[in-house]
C-alpha atoms as a PDB file:
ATOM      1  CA  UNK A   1     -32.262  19.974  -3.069  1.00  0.00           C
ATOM      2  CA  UNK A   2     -33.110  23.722  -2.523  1.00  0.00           C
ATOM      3  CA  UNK A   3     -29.757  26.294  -3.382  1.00  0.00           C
ATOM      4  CA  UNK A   4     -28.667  27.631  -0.463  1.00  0.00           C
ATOM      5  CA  UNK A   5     -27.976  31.789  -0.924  1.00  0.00           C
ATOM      6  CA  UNK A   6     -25.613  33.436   0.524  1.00  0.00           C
ATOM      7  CA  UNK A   7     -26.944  36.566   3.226  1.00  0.00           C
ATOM      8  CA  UNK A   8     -24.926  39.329   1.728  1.00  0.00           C
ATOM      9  CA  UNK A   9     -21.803  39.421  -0.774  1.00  0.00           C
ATOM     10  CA  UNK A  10     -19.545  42.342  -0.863  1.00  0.00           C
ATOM     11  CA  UNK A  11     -16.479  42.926  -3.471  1.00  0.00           C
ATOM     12  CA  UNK A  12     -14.660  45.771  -5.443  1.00  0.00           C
ATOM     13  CA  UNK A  13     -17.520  44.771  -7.953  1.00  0.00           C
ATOM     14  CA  UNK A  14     -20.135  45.225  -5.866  1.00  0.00           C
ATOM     15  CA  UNK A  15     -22.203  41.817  -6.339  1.00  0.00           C
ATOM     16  CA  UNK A  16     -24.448  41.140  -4.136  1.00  0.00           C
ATOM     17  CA  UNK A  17     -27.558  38.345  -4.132  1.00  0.00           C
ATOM     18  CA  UNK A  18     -30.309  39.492  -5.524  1.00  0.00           C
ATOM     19  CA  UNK A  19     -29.314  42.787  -6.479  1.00  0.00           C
ATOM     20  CA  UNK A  20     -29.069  42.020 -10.729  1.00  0.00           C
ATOM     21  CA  UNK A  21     -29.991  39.975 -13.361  1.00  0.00           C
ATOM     22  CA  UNK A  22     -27.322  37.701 -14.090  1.00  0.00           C
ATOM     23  CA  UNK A  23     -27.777  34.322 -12.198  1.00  0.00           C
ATOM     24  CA  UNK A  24     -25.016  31.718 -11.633  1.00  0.00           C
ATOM     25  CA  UNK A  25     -25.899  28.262 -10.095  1.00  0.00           C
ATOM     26  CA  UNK A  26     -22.471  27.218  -8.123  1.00  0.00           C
ATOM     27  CA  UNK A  27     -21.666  23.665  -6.921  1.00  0.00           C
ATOM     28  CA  UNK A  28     -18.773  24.755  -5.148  1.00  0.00           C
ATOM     29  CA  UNK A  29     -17.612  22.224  -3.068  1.00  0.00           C
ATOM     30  CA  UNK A  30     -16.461  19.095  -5.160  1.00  0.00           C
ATOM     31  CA  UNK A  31     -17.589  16.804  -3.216  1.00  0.00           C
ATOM     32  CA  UNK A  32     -20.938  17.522  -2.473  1.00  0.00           C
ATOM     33  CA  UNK A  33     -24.255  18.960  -4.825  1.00  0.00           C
ATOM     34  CA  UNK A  34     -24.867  22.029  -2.591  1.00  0.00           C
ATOM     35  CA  UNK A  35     -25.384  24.479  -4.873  1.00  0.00           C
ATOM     36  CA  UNK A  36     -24.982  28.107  -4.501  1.00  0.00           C
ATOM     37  CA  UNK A  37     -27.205  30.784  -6.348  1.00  0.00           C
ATOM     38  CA  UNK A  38     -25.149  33.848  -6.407  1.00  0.00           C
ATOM     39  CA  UNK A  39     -27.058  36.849  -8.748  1.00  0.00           C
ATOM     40  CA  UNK A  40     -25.026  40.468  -9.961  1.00  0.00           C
ATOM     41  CA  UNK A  41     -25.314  43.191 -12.115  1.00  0.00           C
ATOM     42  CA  UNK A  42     -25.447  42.560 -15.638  1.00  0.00           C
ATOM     43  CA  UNK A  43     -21.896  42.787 -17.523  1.00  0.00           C
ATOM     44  CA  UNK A  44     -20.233  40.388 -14.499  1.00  0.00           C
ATOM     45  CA  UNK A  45     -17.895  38.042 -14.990  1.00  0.00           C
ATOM     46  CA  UNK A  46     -18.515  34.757 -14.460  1.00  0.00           C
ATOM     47  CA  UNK A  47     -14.965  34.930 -12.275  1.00  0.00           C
ATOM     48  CA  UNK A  48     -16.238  38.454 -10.459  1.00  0.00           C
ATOM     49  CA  UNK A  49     -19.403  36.507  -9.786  1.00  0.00           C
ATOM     50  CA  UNK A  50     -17.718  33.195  -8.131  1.00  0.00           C
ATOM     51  CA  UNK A  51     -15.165  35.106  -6.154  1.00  0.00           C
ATOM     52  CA  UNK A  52     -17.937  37.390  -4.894  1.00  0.00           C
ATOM     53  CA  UNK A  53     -19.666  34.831  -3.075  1.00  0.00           C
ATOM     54  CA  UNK A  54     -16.544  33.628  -1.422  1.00  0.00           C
ATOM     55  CA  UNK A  55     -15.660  30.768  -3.826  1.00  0.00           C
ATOM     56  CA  UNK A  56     -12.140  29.924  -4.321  1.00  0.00           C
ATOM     57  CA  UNK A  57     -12.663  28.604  -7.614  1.00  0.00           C
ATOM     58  CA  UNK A  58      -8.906  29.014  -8.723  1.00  0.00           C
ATOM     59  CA  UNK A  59      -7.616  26.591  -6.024  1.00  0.00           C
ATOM     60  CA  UNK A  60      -9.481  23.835  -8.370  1.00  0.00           C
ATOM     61  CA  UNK A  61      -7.501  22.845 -11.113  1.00  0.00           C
ATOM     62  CA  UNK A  62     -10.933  21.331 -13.197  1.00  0.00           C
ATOM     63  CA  UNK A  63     -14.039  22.370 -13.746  1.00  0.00           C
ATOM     64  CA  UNK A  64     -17.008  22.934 -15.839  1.00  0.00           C
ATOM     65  CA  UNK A  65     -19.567  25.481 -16.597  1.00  0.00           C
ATOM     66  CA  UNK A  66     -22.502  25.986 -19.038  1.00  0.00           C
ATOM     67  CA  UNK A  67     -24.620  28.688 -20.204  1.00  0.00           C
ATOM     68  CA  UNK A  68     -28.359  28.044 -20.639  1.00  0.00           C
ATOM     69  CA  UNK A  69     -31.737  30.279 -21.087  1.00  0.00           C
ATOM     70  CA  UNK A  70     -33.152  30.485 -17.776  1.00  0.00           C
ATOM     71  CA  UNK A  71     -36.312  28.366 -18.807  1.00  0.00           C
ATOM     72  CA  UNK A  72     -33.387  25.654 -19.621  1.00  0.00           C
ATOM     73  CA  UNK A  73     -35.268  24.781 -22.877  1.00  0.00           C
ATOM     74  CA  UNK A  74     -32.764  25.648 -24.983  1.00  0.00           C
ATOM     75  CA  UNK A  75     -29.017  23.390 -25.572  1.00  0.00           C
ATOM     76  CA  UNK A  76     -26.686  24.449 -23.231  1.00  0.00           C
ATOM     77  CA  UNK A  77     -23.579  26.226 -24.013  1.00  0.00           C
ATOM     78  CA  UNK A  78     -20.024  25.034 -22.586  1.00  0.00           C
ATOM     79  CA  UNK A  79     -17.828  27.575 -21.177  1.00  0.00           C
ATOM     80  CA  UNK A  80     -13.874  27.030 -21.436  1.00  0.00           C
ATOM     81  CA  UNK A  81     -12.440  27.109 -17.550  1.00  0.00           C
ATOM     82  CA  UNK A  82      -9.507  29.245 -19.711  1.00  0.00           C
ATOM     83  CA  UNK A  83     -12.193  32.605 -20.426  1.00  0.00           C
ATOM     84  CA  UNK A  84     -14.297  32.463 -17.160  1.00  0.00           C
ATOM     85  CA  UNK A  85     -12.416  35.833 -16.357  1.00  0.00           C
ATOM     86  CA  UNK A  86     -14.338  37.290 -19.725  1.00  0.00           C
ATOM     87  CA  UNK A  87     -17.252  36.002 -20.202  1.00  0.00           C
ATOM     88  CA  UNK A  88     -19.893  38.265 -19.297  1.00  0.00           C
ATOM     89  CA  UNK A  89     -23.669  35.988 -19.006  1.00  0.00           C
ATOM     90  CA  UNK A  90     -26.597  38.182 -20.341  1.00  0.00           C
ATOM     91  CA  UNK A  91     -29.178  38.615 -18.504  1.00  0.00           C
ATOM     92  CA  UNK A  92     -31.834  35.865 -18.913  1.00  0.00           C
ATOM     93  CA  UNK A  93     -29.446  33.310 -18.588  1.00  0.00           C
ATOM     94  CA  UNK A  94     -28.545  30.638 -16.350  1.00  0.00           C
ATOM     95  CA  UNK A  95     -24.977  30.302 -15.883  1.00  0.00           C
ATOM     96  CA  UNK A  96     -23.989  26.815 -14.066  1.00  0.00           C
ATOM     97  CA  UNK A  97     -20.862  25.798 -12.569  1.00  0.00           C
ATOM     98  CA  UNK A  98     -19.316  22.589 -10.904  1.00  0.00           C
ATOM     99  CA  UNK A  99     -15.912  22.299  -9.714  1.00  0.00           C
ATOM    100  CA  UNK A 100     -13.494  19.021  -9.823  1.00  0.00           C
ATOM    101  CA  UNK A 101     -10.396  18.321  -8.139  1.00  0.00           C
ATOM    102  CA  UNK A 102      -7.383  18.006 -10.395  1.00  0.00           C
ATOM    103  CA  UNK A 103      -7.695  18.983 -14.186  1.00  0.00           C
ATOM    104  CA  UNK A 104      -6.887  15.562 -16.266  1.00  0.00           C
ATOM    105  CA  UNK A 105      -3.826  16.751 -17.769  1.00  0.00           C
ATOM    106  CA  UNK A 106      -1.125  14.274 -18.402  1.00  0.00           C
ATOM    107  CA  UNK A 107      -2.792  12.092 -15.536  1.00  0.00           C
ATOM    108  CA  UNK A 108      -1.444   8.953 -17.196  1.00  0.00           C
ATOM    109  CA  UNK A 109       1.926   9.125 -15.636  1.00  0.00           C
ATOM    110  CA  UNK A 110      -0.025   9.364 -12.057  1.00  0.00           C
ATOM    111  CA  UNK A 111      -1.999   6.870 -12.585  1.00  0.00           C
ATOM    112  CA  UNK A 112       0.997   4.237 -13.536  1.00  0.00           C
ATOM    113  CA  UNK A 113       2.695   5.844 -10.836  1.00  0.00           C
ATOM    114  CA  UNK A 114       0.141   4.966  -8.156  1.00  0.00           C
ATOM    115  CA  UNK A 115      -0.213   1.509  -9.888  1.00  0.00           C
ATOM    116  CA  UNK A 116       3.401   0.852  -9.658  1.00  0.00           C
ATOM    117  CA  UNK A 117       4.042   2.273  -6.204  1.00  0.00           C
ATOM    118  CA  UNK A 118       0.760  -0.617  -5.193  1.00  0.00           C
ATOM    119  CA  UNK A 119       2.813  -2.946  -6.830  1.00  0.00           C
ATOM    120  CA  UNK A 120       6.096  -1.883  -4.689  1.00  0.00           C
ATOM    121  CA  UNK A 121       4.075  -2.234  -1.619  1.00  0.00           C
ATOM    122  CA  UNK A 122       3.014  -5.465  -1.982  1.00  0.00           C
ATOM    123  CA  UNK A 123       6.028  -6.629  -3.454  1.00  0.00           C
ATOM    124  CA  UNK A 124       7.643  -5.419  -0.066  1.00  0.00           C
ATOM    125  CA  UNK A 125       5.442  -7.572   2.202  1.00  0.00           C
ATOM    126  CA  UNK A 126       5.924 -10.369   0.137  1.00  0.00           C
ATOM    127  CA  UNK A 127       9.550 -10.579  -0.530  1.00  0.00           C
ATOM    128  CA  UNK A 128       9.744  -9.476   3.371  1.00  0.00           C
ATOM    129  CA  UNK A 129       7.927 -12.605   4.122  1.00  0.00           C
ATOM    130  CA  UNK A 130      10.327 -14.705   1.783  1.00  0.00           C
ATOM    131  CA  UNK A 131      13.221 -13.859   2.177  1.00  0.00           C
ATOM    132  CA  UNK A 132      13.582 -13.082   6.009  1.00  0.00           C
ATOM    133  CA  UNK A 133      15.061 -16.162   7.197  1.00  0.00           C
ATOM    134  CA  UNK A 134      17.718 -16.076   4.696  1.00  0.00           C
ATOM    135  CA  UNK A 135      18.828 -12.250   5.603  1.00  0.00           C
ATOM    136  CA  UNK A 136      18.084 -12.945   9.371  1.00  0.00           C
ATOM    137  CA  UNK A 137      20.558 -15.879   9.256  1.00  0.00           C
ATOM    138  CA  UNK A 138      23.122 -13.589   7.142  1.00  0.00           C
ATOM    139  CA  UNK A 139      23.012 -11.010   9.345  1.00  0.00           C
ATOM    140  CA  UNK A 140      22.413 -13.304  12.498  1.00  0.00           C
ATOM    141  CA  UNK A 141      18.907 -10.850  13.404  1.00  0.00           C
ATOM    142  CA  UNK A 142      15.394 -12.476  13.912  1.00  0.00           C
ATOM    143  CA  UNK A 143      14.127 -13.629  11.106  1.00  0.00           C
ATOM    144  CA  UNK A 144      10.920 -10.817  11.989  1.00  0.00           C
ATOM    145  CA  UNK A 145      13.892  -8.092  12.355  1.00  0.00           C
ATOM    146  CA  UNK A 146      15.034  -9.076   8.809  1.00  0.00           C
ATOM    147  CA  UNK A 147      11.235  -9.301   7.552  1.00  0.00           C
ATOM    148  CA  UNK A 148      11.079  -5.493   8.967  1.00  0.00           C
ATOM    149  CA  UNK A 149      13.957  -4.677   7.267  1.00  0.00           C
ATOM    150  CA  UNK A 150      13.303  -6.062   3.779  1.00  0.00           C
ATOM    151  CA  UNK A 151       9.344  -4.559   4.285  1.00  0.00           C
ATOM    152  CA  UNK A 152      11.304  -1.009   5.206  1.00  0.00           C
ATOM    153  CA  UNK A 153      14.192  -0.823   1.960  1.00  0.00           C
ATOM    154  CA  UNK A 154      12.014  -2.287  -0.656  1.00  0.00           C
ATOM    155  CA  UNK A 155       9.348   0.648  -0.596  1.00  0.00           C
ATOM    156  CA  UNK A 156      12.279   3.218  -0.516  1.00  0.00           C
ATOM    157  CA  UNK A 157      14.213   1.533  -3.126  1.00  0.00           C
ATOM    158  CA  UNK A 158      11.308   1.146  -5.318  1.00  0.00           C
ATOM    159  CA  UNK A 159       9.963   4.471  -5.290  1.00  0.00           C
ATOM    160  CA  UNK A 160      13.384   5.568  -6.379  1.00  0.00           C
ATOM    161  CA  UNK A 161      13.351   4.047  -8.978  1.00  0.00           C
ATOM    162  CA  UNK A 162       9.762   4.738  -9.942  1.00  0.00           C
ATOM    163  CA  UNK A 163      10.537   8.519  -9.394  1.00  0.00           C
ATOM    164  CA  UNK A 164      13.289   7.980 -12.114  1.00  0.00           C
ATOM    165  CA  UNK A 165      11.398   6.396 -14.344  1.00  0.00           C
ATOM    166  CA  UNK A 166       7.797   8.195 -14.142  1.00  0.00           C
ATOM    167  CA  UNK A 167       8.807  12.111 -13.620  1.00  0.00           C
ATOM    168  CA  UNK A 168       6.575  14.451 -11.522  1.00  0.00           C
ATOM    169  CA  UNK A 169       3.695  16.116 -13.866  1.00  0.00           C
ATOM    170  CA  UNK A 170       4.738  19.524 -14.646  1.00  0.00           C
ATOM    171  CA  UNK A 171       4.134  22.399 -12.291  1.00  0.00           C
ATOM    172  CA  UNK A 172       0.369  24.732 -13.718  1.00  0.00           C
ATOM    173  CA  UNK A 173       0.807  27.841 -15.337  1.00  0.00           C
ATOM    174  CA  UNK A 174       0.174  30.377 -13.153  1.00  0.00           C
ATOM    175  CA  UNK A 175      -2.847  32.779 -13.684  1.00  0.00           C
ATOM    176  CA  UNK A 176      -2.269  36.159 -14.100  1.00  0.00           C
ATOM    177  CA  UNK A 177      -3.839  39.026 -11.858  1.00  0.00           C
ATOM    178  CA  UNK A 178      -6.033  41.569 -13.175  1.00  0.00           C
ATOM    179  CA  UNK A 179      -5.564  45.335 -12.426  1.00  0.00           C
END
């Protein structure tokens, strides 16, 4: 796949491509391996050079991002997502980056949430189908009235309880801005 360069970057940093010696390799969009070559003066961040070529890296909560020689014979180096606002890539390096969707932290609760909240749904349909006739003769409805009804409560009821039980994951701290 050939990186695809941007025509011309402008910023209070001035970056533009092919105007310095630091090189960063961008896979910006999660879900695809298009990869961006964006190139600045030396003693750029990597940051300065992501949000120079338009990249709106902070609206990602993951991501990764190594440092390599540019003949890439040498063992990569892994970059904290925490410092990419200051490190500063020498020139003769390769700096790589690949963005993710959501960051991993304290994903345990979502996942038993969205396990649970399967579990609920099904549940639903099948104690909809079950116990219809009995509420639609209670309530003197059609049984598929009552089979709406149970289908309709049981989500709502069930999600309130799994929102009691499994609380929401906290909120991100929010990134400072630089003067």
């Amino acid at each position: 796949m050939q990186p695809q360069e941007s025509a011309c970057l402008t910023s209070p940093a001035a970056l533009t491509i092919g105007a310095g010696p630091i090189v960063l390799d961008a896979i910006a969009n999660p879900f695809s391996n298009e990869i961006v070559t964006v190139r600045g003066p030396e003693g750029s961040t990597i940051a300065e050079l992501l949000e120079a070529a338009g990249i709106k890296w902070r609206r990602y909560r993951g991501g990764v991002c190594w440092i390599e020689d540019d003949a890439r014979r040498a063992e990569p180096v892994a970059i904290p997502r925490a410092v990419w606002h200051r490190v500063r890539p020498k020139a003769g390096t390769v700096t790589t980056v690949k963005l993710m969707p959501g960051g991993g932290q304290g994903g345990g609760k979502q996942i038993l949430q969205i396990v649970l909240s399967i579990a609920v749904m099904v549940a639903a349909v099948a104690l909809g189908q079950v116990y219809a006739p009995a509420l639609g003769g209670l309530l003197n409805v059609s049984t598929s009235t009552a089979a709406v009804l149970i289908t309709t409560a049981v989500p709502i009821v069930g999600k309130l309880i799994l929102s009691a039980v499994t609380p929401p994951p906290a909120a991100l701290p929010q990134i400072e801005a630089r003067a």
